[in-house]
Protein backbone atom coordinates (compact mmCIF):
# COMPACT_ATOMS: atom_id res chain seq x y z
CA UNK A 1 -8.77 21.04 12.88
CA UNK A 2 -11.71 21.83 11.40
CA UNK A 3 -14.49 18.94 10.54
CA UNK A 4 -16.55 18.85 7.32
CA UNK A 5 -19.54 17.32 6.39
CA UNK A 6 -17.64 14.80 4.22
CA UNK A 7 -15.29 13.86 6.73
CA UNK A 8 -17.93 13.07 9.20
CA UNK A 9 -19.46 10.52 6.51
CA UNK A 10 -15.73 8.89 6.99
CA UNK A 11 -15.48 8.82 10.53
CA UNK A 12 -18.71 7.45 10.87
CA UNK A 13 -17.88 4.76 8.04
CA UNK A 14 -14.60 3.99 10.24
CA UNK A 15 -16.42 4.15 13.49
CA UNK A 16 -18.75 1.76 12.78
CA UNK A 17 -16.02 -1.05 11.52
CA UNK A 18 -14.69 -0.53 15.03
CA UNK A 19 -17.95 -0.98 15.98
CA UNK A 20 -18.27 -4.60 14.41
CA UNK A 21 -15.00 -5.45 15.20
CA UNK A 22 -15.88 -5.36 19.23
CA UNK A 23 -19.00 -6.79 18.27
CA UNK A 24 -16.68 -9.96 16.95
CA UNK A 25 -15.02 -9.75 20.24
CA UNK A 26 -18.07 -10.00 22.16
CA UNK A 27 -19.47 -13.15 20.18
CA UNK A 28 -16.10 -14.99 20.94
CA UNK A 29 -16.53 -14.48 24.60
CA UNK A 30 -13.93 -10.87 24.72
CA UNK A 31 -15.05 -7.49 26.16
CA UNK A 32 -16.18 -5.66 23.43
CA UNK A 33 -13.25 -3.40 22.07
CA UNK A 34 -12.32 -3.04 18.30
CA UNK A 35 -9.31 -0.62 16.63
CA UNK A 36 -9.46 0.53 12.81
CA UNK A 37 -6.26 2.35 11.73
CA UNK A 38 -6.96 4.79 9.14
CA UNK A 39 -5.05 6.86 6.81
CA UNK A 40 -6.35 8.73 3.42
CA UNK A 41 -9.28 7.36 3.85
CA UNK A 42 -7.73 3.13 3.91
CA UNK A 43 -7.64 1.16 6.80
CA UNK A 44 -4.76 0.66 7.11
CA UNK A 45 -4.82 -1.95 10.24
CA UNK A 46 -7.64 -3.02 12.07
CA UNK A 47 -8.00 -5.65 15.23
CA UNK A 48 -10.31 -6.74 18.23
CA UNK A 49 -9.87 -7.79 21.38
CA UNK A 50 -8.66 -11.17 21.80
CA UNK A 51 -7.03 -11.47 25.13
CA UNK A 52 -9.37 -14.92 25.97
CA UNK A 53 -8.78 -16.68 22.61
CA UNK A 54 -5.20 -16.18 22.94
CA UNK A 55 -5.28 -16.94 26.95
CA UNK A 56 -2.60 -14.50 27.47
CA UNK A 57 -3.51 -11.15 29.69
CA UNK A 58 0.38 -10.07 29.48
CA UNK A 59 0.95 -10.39 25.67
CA UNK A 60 3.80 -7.68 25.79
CA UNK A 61 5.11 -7.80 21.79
CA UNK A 62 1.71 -5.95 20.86
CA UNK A 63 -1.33 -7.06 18.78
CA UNK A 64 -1.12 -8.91 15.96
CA UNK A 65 -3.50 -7.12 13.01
CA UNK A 66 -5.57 -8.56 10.56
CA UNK A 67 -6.72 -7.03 7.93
């Protein structure tokens, strides 16, 4: 795949939401780890951790996404 100039302006733009995102996690007391979905250019789902706030290490169904 080959990467433009334009579409490193994107990931960059994406990169640093999941950036902030773990940044959340790490002012509520998580380890630091943020997830943007994106597609065409629209997040599309986005999360952080939140294993503390929950109190659940084993949550099996998968993360619930905010958007």
């Amino acid at each position: 795949m080959y990467v433009t100039k334009d579409d490193d302006v994107w990931h960059m733009k994406w990169m640093k939401r999941a950036l902030a995102m773990a940044e959340e996690a790490l002012e509520t007391g998580e380890v630091p780890v943020g997830c943007v979905f994106v597609r065409e250019n629209v997040i599309i789902a986005q999360a952080r951790n939140r294993t503390n706030e929950l109190g659940n290490v084993c949550w099996l169904f998968g993360p619930k996404l905010y958007d």
